[in-house]
N, C-alpha and C. Protein backbone atom coordinates (compact mmCIF):
# COMPACT_ATOMS: atom_id res chain seq x y z
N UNK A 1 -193.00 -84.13 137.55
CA UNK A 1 -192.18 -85.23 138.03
C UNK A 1 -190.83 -85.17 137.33
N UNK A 2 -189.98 -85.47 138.21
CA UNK A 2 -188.73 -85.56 137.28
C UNK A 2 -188.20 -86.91 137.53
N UNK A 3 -187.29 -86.93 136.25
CA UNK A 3 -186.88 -88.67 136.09
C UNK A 3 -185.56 -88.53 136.40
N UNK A 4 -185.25 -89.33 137.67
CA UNK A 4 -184.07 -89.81 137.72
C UNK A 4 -183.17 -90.42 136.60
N UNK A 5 -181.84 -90.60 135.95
CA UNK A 5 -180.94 -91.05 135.47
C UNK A 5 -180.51 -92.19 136.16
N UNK A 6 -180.28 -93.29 135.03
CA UNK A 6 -179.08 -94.08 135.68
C UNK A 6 -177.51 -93.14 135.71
N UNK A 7 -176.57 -93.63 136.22
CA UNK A 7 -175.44 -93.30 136.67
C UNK A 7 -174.56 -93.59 134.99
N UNK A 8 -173.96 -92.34 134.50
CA UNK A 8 -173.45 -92.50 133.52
C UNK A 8 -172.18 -93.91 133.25
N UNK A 9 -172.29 -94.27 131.88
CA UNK A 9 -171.01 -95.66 132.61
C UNK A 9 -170.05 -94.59 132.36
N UNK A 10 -168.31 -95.41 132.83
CA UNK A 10 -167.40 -95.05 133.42
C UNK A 10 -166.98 -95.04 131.82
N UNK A 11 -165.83 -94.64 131.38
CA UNK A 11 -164.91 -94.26 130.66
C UNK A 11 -163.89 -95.68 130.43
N UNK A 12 -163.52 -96.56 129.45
CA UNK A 12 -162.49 -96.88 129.66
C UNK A 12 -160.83 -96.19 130.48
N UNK A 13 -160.49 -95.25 130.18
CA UNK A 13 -159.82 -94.69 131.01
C UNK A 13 -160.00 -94.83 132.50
N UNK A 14 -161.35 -94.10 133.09
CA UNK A 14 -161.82 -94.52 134.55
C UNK A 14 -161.54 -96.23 135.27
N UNK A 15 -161.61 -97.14 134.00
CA UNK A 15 -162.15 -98.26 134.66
C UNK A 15 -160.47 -98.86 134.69
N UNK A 16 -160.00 -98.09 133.63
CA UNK A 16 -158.36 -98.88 133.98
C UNK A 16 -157.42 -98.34 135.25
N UNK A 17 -157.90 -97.28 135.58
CA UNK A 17 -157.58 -96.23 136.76
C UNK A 17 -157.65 -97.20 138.16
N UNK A 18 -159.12 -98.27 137.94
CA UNK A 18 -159.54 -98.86 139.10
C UNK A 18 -159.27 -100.10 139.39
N UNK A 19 -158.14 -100.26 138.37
CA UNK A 19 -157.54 -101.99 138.22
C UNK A 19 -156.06 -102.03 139.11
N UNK A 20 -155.70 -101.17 139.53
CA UNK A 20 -154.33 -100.93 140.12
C UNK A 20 -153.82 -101.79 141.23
N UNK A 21 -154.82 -102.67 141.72
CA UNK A 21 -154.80 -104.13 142.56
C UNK A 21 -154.47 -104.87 141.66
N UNK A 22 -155.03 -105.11 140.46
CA UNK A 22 -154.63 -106.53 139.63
C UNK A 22 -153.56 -106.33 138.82
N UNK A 23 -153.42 -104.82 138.14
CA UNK A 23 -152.33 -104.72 137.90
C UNK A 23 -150.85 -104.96 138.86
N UNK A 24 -151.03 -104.73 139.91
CA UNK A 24 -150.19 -105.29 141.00
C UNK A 24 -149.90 -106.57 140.96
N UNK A 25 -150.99 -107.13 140.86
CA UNK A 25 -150.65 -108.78 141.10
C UNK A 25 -149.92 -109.08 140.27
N UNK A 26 -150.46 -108.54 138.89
CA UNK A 26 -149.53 -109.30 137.52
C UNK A 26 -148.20 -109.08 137.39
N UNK A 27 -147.61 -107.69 137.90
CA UNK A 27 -146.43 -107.24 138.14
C UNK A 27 -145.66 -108.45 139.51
N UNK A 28 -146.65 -108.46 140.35
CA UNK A 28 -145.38 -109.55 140.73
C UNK A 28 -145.80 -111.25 140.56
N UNK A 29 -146.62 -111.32 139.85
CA UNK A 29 -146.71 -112.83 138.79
C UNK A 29 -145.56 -112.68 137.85
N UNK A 30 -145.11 -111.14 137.38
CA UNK A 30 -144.24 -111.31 136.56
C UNK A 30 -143.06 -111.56 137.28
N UNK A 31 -142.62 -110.80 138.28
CA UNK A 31 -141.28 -111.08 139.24
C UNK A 31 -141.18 -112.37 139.67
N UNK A 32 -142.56 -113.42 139.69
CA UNK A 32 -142.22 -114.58 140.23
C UNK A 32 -141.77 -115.56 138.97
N UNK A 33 -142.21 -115.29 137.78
CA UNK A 33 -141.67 -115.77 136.28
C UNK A 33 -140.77 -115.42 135.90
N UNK A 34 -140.06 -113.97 136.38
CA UNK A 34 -138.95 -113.37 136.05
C UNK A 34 -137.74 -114.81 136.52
N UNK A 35 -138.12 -115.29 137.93
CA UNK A 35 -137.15 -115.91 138.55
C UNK A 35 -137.10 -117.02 138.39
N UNK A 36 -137.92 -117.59 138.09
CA UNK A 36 -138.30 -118.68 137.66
C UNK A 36 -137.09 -119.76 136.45
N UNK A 37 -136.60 -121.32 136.82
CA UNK A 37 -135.96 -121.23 135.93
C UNK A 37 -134.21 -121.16 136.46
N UNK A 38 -134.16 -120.49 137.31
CA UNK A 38 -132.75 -120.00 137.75
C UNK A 38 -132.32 -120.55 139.25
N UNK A 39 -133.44 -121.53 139.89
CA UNK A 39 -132.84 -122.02 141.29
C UNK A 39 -132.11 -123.31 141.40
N UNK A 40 -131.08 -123.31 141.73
CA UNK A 40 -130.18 -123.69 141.91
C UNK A 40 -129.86 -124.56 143.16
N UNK A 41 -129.77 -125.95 143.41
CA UNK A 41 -129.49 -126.58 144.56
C UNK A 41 -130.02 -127.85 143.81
N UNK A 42 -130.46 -129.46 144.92
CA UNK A 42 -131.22 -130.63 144.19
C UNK A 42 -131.88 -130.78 144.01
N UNK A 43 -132.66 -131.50 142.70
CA UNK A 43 -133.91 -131.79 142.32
C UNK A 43 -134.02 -132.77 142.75
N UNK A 44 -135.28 -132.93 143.05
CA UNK A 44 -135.75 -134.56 143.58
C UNK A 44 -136.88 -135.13 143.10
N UNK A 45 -137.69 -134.17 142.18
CA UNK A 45 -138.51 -135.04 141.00
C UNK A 45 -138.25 -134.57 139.56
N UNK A 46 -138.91 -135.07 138.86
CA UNK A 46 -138.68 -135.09 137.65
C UNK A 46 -138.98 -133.17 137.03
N UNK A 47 -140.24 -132.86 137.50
CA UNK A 47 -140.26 -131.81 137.03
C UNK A 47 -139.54 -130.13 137.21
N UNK A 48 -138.77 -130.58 138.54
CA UNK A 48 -137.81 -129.75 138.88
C UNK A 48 -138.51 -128.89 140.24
N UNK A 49 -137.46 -127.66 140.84
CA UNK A 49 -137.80 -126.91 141.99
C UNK A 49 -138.63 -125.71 141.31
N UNK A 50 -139.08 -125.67 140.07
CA UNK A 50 -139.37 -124.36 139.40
C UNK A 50 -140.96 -124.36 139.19
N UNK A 51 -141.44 -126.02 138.98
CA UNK A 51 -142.67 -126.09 138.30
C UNK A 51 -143.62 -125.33 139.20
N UNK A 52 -143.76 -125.61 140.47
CA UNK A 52 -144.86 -124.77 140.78
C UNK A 52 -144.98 -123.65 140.93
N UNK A 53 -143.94 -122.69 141.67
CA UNK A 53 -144.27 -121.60 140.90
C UNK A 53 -144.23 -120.87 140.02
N UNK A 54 -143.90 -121.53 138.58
CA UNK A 54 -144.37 -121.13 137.45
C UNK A 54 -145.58 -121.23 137.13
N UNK A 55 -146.41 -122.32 137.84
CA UNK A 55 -147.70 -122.95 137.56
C UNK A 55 -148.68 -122.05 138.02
N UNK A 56 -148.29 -121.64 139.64
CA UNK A 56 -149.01 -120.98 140.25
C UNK A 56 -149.10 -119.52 139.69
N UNK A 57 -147.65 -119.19 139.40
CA UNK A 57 -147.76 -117.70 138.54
C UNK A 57 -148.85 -117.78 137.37
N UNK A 58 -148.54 -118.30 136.42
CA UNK A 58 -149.47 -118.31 135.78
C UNK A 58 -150.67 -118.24 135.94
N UNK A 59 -151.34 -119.51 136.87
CA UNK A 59 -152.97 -119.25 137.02
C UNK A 59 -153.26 -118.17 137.58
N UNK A 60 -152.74 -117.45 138.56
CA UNK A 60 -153.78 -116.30 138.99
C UNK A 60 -153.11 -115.04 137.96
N UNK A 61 -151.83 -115.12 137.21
CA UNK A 61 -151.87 -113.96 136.24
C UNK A 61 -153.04 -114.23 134.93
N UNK A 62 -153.36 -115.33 134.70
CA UNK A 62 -154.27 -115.78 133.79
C UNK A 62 -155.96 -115.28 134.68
N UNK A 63 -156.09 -115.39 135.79
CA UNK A 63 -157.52 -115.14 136.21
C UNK A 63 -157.39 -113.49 136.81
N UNK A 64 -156.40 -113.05 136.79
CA UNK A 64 -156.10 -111.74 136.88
C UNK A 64 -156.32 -110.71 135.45
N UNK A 65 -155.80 -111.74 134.51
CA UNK A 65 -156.26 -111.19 133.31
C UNK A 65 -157.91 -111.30 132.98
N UNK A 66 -158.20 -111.98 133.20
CA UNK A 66 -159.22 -112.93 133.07
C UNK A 66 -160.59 -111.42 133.57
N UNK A 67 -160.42 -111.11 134.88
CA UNK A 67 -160.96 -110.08 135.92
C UNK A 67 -160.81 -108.87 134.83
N UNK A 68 -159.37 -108.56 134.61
CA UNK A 68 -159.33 -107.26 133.67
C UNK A 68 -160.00 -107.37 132.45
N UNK A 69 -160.26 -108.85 131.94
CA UNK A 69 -161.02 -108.24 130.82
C UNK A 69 -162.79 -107.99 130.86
N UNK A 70 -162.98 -109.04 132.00
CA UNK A 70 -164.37 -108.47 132.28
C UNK A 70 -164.70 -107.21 132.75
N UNK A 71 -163.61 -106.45 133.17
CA UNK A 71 -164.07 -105.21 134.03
C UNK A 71 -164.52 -104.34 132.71
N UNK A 72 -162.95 -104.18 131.49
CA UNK A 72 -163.05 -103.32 130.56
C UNK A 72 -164.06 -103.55 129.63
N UNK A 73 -164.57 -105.03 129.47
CA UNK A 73 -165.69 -105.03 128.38
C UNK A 73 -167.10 -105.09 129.07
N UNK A 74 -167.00 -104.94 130.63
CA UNK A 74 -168.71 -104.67 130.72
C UNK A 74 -168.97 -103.09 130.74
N UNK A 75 -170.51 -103.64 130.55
CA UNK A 75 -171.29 -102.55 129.82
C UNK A 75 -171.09 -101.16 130.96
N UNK A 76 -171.62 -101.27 132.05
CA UNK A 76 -171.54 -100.37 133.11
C UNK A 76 -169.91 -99.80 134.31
N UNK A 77 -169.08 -100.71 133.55
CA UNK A 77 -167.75 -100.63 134.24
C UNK A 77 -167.72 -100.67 135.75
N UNK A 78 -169.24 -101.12 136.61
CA UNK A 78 -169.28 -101.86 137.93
C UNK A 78 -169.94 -100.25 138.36
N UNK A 79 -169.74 -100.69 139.70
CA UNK A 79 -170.48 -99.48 140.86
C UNK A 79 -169.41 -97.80 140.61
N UNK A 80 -170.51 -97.00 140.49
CA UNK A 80 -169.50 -96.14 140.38
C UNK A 80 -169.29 -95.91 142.04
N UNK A 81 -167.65 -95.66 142.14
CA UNK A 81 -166.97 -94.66 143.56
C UNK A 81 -167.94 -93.80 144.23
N UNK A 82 -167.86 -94.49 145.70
CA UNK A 82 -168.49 -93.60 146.46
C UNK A 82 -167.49 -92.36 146.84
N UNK A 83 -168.16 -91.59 147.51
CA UNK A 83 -167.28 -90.22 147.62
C UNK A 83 -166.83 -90.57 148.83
N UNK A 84 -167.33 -90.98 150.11
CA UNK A 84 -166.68 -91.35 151.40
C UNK A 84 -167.12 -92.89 151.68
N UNK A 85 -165.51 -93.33 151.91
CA UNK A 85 -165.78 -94.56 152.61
C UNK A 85 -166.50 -95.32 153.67
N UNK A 86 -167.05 -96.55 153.69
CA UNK A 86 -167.66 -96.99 154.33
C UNK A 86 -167.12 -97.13 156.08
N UNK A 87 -167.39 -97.10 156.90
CA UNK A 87 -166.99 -97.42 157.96
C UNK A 87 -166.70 -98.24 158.46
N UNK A 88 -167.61 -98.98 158.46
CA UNK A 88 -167.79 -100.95 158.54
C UNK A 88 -166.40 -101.51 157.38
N UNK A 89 -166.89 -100.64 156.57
CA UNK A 89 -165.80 -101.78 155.29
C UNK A 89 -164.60 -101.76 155.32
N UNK A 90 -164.01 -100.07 156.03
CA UNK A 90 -162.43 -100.08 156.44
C UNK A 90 -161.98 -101.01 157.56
N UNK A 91 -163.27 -100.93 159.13
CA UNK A 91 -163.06 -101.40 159.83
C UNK A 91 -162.85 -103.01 159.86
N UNK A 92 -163.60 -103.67 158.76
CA UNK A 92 -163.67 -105.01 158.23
C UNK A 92 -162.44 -105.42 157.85
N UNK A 93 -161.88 -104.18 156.47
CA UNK A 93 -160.62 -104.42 155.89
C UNK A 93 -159.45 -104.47 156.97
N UNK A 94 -159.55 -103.87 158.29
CA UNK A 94 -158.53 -103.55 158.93
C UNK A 94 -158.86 -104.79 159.66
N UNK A 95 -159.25 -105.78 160.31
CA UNK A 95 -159.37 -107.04 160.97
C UNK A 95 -159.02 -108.04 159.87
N UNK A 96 -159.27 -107.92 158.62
CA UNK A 96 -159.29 -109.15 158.14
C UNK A 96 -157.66 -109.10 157.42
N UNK A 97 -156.80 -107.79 157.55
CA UNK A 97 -155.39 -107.37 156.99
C UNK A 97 -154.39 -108.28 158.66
N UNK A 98 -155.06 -107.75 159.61
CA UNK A 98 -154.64 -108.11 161.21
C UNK A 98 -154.72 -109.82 161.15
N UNK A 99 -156.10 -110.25 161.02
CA UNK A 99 -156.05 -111.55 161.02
C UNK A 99 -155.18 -112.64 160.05
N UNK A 100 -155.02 -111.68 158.87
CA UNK A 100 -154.09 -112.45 157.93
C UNK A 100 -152.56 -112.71 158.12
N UNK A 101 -152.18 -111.35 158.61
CA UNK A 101 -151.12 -111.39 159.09
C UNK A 101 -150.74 -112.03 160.65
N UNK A 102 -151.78 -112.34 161.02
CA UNK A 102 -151.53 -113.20 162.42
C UNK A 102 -151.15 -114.44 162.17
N UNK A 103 -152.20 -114.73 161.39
CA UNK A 103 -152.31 -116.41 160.67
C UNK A 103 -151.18 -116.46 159.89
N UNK A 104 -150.06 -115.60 158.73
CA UNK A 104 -149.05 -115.94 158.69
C UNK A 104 -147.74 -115.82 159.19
N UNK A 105 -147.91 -115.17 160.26
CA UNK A 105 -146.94 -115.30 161.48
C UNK A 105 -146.99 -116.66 162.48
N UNK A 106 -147.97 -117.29 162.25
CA UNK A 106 -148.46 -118.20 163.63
C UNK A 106 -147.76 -119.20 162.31
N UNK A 107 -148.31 -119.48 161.40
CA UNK A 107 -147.44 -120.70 160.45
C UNK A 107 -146.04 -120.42 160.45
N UNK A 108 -145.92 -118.99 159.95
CA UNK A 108 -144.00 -118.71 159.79
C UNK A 108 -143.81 -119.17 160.80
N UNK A 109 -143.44 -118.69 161.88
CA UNK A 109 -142.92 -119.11 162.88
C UNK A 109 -143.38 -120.71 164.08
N UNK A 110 -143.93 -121.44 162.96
CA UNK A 110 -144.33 -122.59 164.00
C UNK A 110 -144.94 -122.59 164.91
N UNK A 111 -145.40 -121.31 165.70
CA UNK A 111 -146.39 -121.82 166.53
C UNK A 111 -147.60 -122.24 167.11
N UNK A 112 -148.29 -122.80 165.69
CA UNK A 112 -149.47 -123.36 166.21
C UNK A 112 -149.34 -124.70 165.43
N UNK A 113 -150.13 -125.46 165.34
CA UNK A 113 -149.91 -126.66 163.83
C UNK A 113 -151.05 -125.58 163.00
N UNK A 114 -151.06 -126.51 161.77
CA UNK A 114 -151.53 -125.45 160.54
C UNK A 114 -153.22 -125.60 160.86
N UNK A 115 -153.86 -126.64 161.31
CA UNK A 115 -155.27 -127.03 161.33
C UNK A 115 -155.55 -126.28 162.37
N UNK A 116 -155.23 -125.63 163.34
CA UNK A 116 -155.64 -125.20 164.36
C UNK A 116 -155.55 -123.68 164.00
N UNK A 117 -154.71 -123.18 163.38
CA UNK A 117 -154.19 -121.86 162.83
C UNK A 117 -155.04 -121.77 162.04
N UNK A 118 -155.77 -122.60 160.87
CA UNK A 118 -156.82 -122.56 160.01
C UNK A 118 -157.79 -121.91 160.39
N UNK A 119 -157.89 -123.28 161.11
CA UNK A 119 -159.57 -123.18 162.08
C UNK A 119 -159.74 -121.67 162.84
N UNK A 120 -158.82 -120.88 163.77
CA UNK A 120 -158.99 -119.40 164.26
C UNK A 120 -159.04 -118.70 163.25
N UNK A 121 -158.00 -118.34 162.13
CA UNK A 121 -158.48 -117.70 160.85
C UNK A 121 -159.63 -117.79 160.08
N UNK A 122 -160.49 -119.04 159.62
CA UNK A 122 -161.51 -118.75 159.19
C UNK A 122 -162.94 -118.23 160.17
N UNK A 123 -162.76 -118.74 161.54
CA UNK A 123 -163.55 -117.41 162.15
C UNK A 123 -163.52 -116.98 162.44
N UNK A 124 -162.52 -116.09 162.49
CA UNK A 124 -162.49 -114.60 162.01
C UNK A 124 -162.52 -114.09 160.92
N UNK A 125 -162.24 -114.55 159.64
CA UNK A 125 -162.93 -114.16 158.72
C UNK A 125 -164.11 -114.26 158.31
N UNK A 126 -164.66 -115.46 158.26
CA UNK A 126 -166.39 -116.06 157.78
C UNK A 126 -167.12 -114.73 157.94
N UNK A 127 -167.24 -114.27 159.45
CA UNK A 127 -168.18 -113.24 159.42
C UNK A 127 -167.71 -111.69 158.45
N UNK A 128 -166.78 -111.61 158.61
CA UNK A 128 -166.03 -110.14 157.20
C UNK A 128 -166.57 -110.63 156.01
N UNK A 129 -166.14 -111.39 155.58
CA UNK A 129 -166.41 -112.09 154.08
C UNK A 129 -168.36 -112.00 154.23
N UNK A 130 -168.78 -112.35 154.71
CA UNK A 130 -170.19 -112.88 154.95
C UNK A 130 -171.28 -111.34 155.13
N UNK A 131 -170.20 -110.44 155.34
CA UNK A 131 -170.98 -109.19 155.76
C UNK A 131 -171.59 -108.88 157.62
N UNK A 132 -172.10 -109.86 157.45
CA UNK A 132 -172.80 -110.02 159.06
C UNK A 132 -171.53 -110.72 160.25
N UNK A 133 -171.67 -109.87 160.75
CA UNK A 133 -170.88 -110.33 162.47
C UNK A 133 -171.37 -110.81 163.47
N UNK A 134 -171.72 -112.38 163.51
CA UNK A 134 -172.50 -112.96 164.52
C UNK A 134 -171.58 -114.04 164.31
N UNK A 135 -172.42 -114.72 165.72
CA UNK A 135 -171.75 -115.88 166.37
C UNK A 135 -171.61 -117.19 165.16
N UNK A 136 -173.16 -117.22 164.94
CA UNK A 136 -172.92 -118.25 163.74
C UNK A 136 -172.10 -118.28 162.44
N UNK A 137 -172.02 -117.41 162.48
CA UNK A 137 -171.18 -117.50 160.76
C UNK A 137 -169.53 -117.59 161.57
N UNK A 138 -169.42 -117.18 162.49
CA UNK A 138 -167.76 -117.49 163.00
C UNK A 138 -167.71 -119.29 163.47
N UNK A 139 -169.03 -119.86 164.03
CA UNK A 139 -168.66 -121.05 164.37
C UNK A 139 -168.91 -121.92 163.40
N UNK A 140 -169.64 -121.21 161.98
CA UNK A 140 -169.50 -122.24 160.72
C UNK A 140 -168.30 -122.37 159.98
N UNK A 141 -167.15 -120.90 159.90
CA UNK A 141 -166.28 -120.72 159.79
C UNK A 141 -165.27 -121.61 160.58
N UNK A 142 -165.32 -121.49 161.65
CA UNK A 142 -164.35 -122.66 162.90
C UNK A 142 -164.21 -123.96 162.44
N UNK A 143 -165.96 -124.32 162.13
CA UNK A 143 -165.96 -125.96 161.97
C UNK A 143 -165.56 -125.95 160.46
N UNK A 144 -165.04 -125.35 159.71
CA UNK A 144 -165.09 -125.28 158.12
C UNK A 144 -163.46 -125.22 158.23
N UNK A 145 -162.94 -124.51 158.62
CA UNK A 145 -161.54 -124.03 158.87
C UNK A 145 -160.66 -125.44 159.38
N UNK A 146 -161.45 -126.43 160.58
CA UNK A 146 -160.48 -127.73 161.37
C UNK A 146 -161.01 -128.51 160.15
N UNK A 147 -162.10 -128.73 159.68
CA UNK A 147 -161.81 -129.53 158.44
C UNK A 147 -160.79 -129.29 157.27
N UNK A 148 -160.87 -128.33 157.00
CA UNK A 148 -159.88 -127.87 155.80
C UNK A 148 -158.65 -128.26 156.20
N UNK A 149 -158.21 -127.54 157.76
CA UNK A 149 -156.79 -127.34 157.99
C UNK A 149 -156.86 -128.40 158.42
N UNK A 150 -157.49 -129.61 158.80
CA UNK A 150 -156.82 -131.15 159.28
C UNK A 150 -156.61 -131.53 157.81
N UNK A 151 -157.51 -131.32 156.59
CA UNK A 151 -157.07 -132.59 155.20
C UNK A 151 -156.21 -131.47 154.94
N UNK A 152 -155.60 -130.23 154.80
CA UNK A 152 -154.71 -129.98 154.25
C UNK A 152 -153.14 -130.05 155.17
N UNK A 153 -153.40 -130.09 156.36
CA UNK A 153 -152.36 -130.94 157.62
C UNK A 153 -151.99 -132.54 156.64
N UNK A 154 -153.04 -133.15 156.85
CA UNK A 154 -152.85 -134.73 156.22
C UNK A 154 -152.05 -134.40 154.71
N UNK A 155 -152.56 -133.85 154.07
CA UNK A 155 -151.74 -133.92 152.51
C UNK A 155 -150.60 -133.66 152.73
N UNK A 156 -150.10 -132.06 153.81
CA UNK A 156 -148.80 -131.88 153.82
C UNK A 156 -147.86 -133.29 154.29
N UNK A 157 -148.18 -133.31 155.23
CA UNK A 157 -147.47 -134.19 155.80
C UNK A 157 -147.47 -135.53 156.00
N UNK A 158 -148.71 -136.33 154.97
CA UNK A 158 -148.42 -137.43 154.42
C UNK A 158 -148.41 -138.01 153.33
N UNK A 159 -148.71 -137.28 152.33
CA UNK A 159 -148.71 -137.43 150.95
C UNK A 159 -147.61 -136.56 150.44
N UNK A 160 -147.81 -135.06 150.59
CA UNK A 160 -146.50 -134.24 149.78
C UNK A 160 -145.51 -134.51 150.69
N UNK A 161 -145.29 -134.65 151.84
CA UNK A 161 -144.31 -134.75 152.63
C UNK A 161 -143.67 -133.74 153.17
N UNK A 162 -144.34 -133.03 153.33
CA UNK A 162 -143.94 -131.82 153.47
C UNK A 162 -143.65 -131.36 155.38
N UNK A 163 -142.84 -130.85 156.22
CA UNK A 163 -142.81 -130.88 157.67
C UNK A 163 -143.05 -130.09 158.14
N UNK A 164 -144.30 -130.14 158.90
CA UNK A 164 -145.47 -128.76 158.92
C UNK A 164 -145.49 -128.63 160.52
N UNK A 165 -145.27 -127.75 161.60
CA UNK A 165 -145.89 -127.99 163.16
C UNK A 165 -146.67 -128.81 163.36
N UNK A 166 -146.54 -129.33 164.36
CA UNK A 166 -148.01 -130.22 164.98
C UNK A 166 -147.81 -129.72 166.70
């Protein structure tokens, strides 16, 4: 009989090789802190035109860090690389890159209101995210999506004030 091996772990080197997404992010968390600070026109609350995205920079460069340090201090440095890509998973990645960019074209340009634009984006995603491509997980997605995008419709535009399509 012979004994299979587990899969040797990865190398620190290897595992920093495979961070080149988050390193991305932080690079432009930094460009958005770089600017930060320097806009120019009226303030109309107290904390200025800068606070949030300094705020926002921060948290996901903080949970970006956050990701890098779990990657480098676990034990197995995650799944090792398959040699050929999945089929399903490009084809997944390539609908859910399409759908994103639909959904922020349909807000950029005003033409849908945001709850309704929600609601088509999350089903079409639910089922990517979810693995399985069926009816149900897109119409739990739908009904998950007009809730979200009606209370986040309501906050914009009656609490932050913000002037969103309808």
């Amino acid at each position: 009989m012979t004994k299979t091996s587990d899969p040797p772990d990865r190398t620190i080197g290897q595992r920093v090789k495979s961070l080149y997404v988050e390193l991305g992010i932080l690079v432009f968390c930094g460009i958005i802190l770089s600017g930060t600070g320097k806009t120019k026109g009226p303030v109309f609350d107290t904390v200025g035109p800068d606070f949030l995205p300094t705020v926002v920079a921060l948290l996901v460069a903080g949970l970006v860090l956050l990701e890098i340090a779990m990657e480098l201090t676990s034990r197995s440095g995650g799944d090792q690389p398959t040699s050929k890509p999945d089929p399903s998973a490009l084809r997944n990645t390539l609908i859910f890159c399409v759908a994103t960019t639909a959904y922020l074209l349909l807000l950029a340009y005003q033409l849908t209101p945001l709850f309704l634009a929600t609601c088509g984006y999350m089903a079409c995603t639910t089922p990517l995210l979810a693995h399985r491509l069926n009816w149900r997980d897109a119409l739990l997605g739908a009904i998950v999506g007009l809730i979200l995008g009606g209370v986040l419709q309501y906050v914009f535009t009656q609490i932050v004030v913000i002037d969103l399509p309808s």
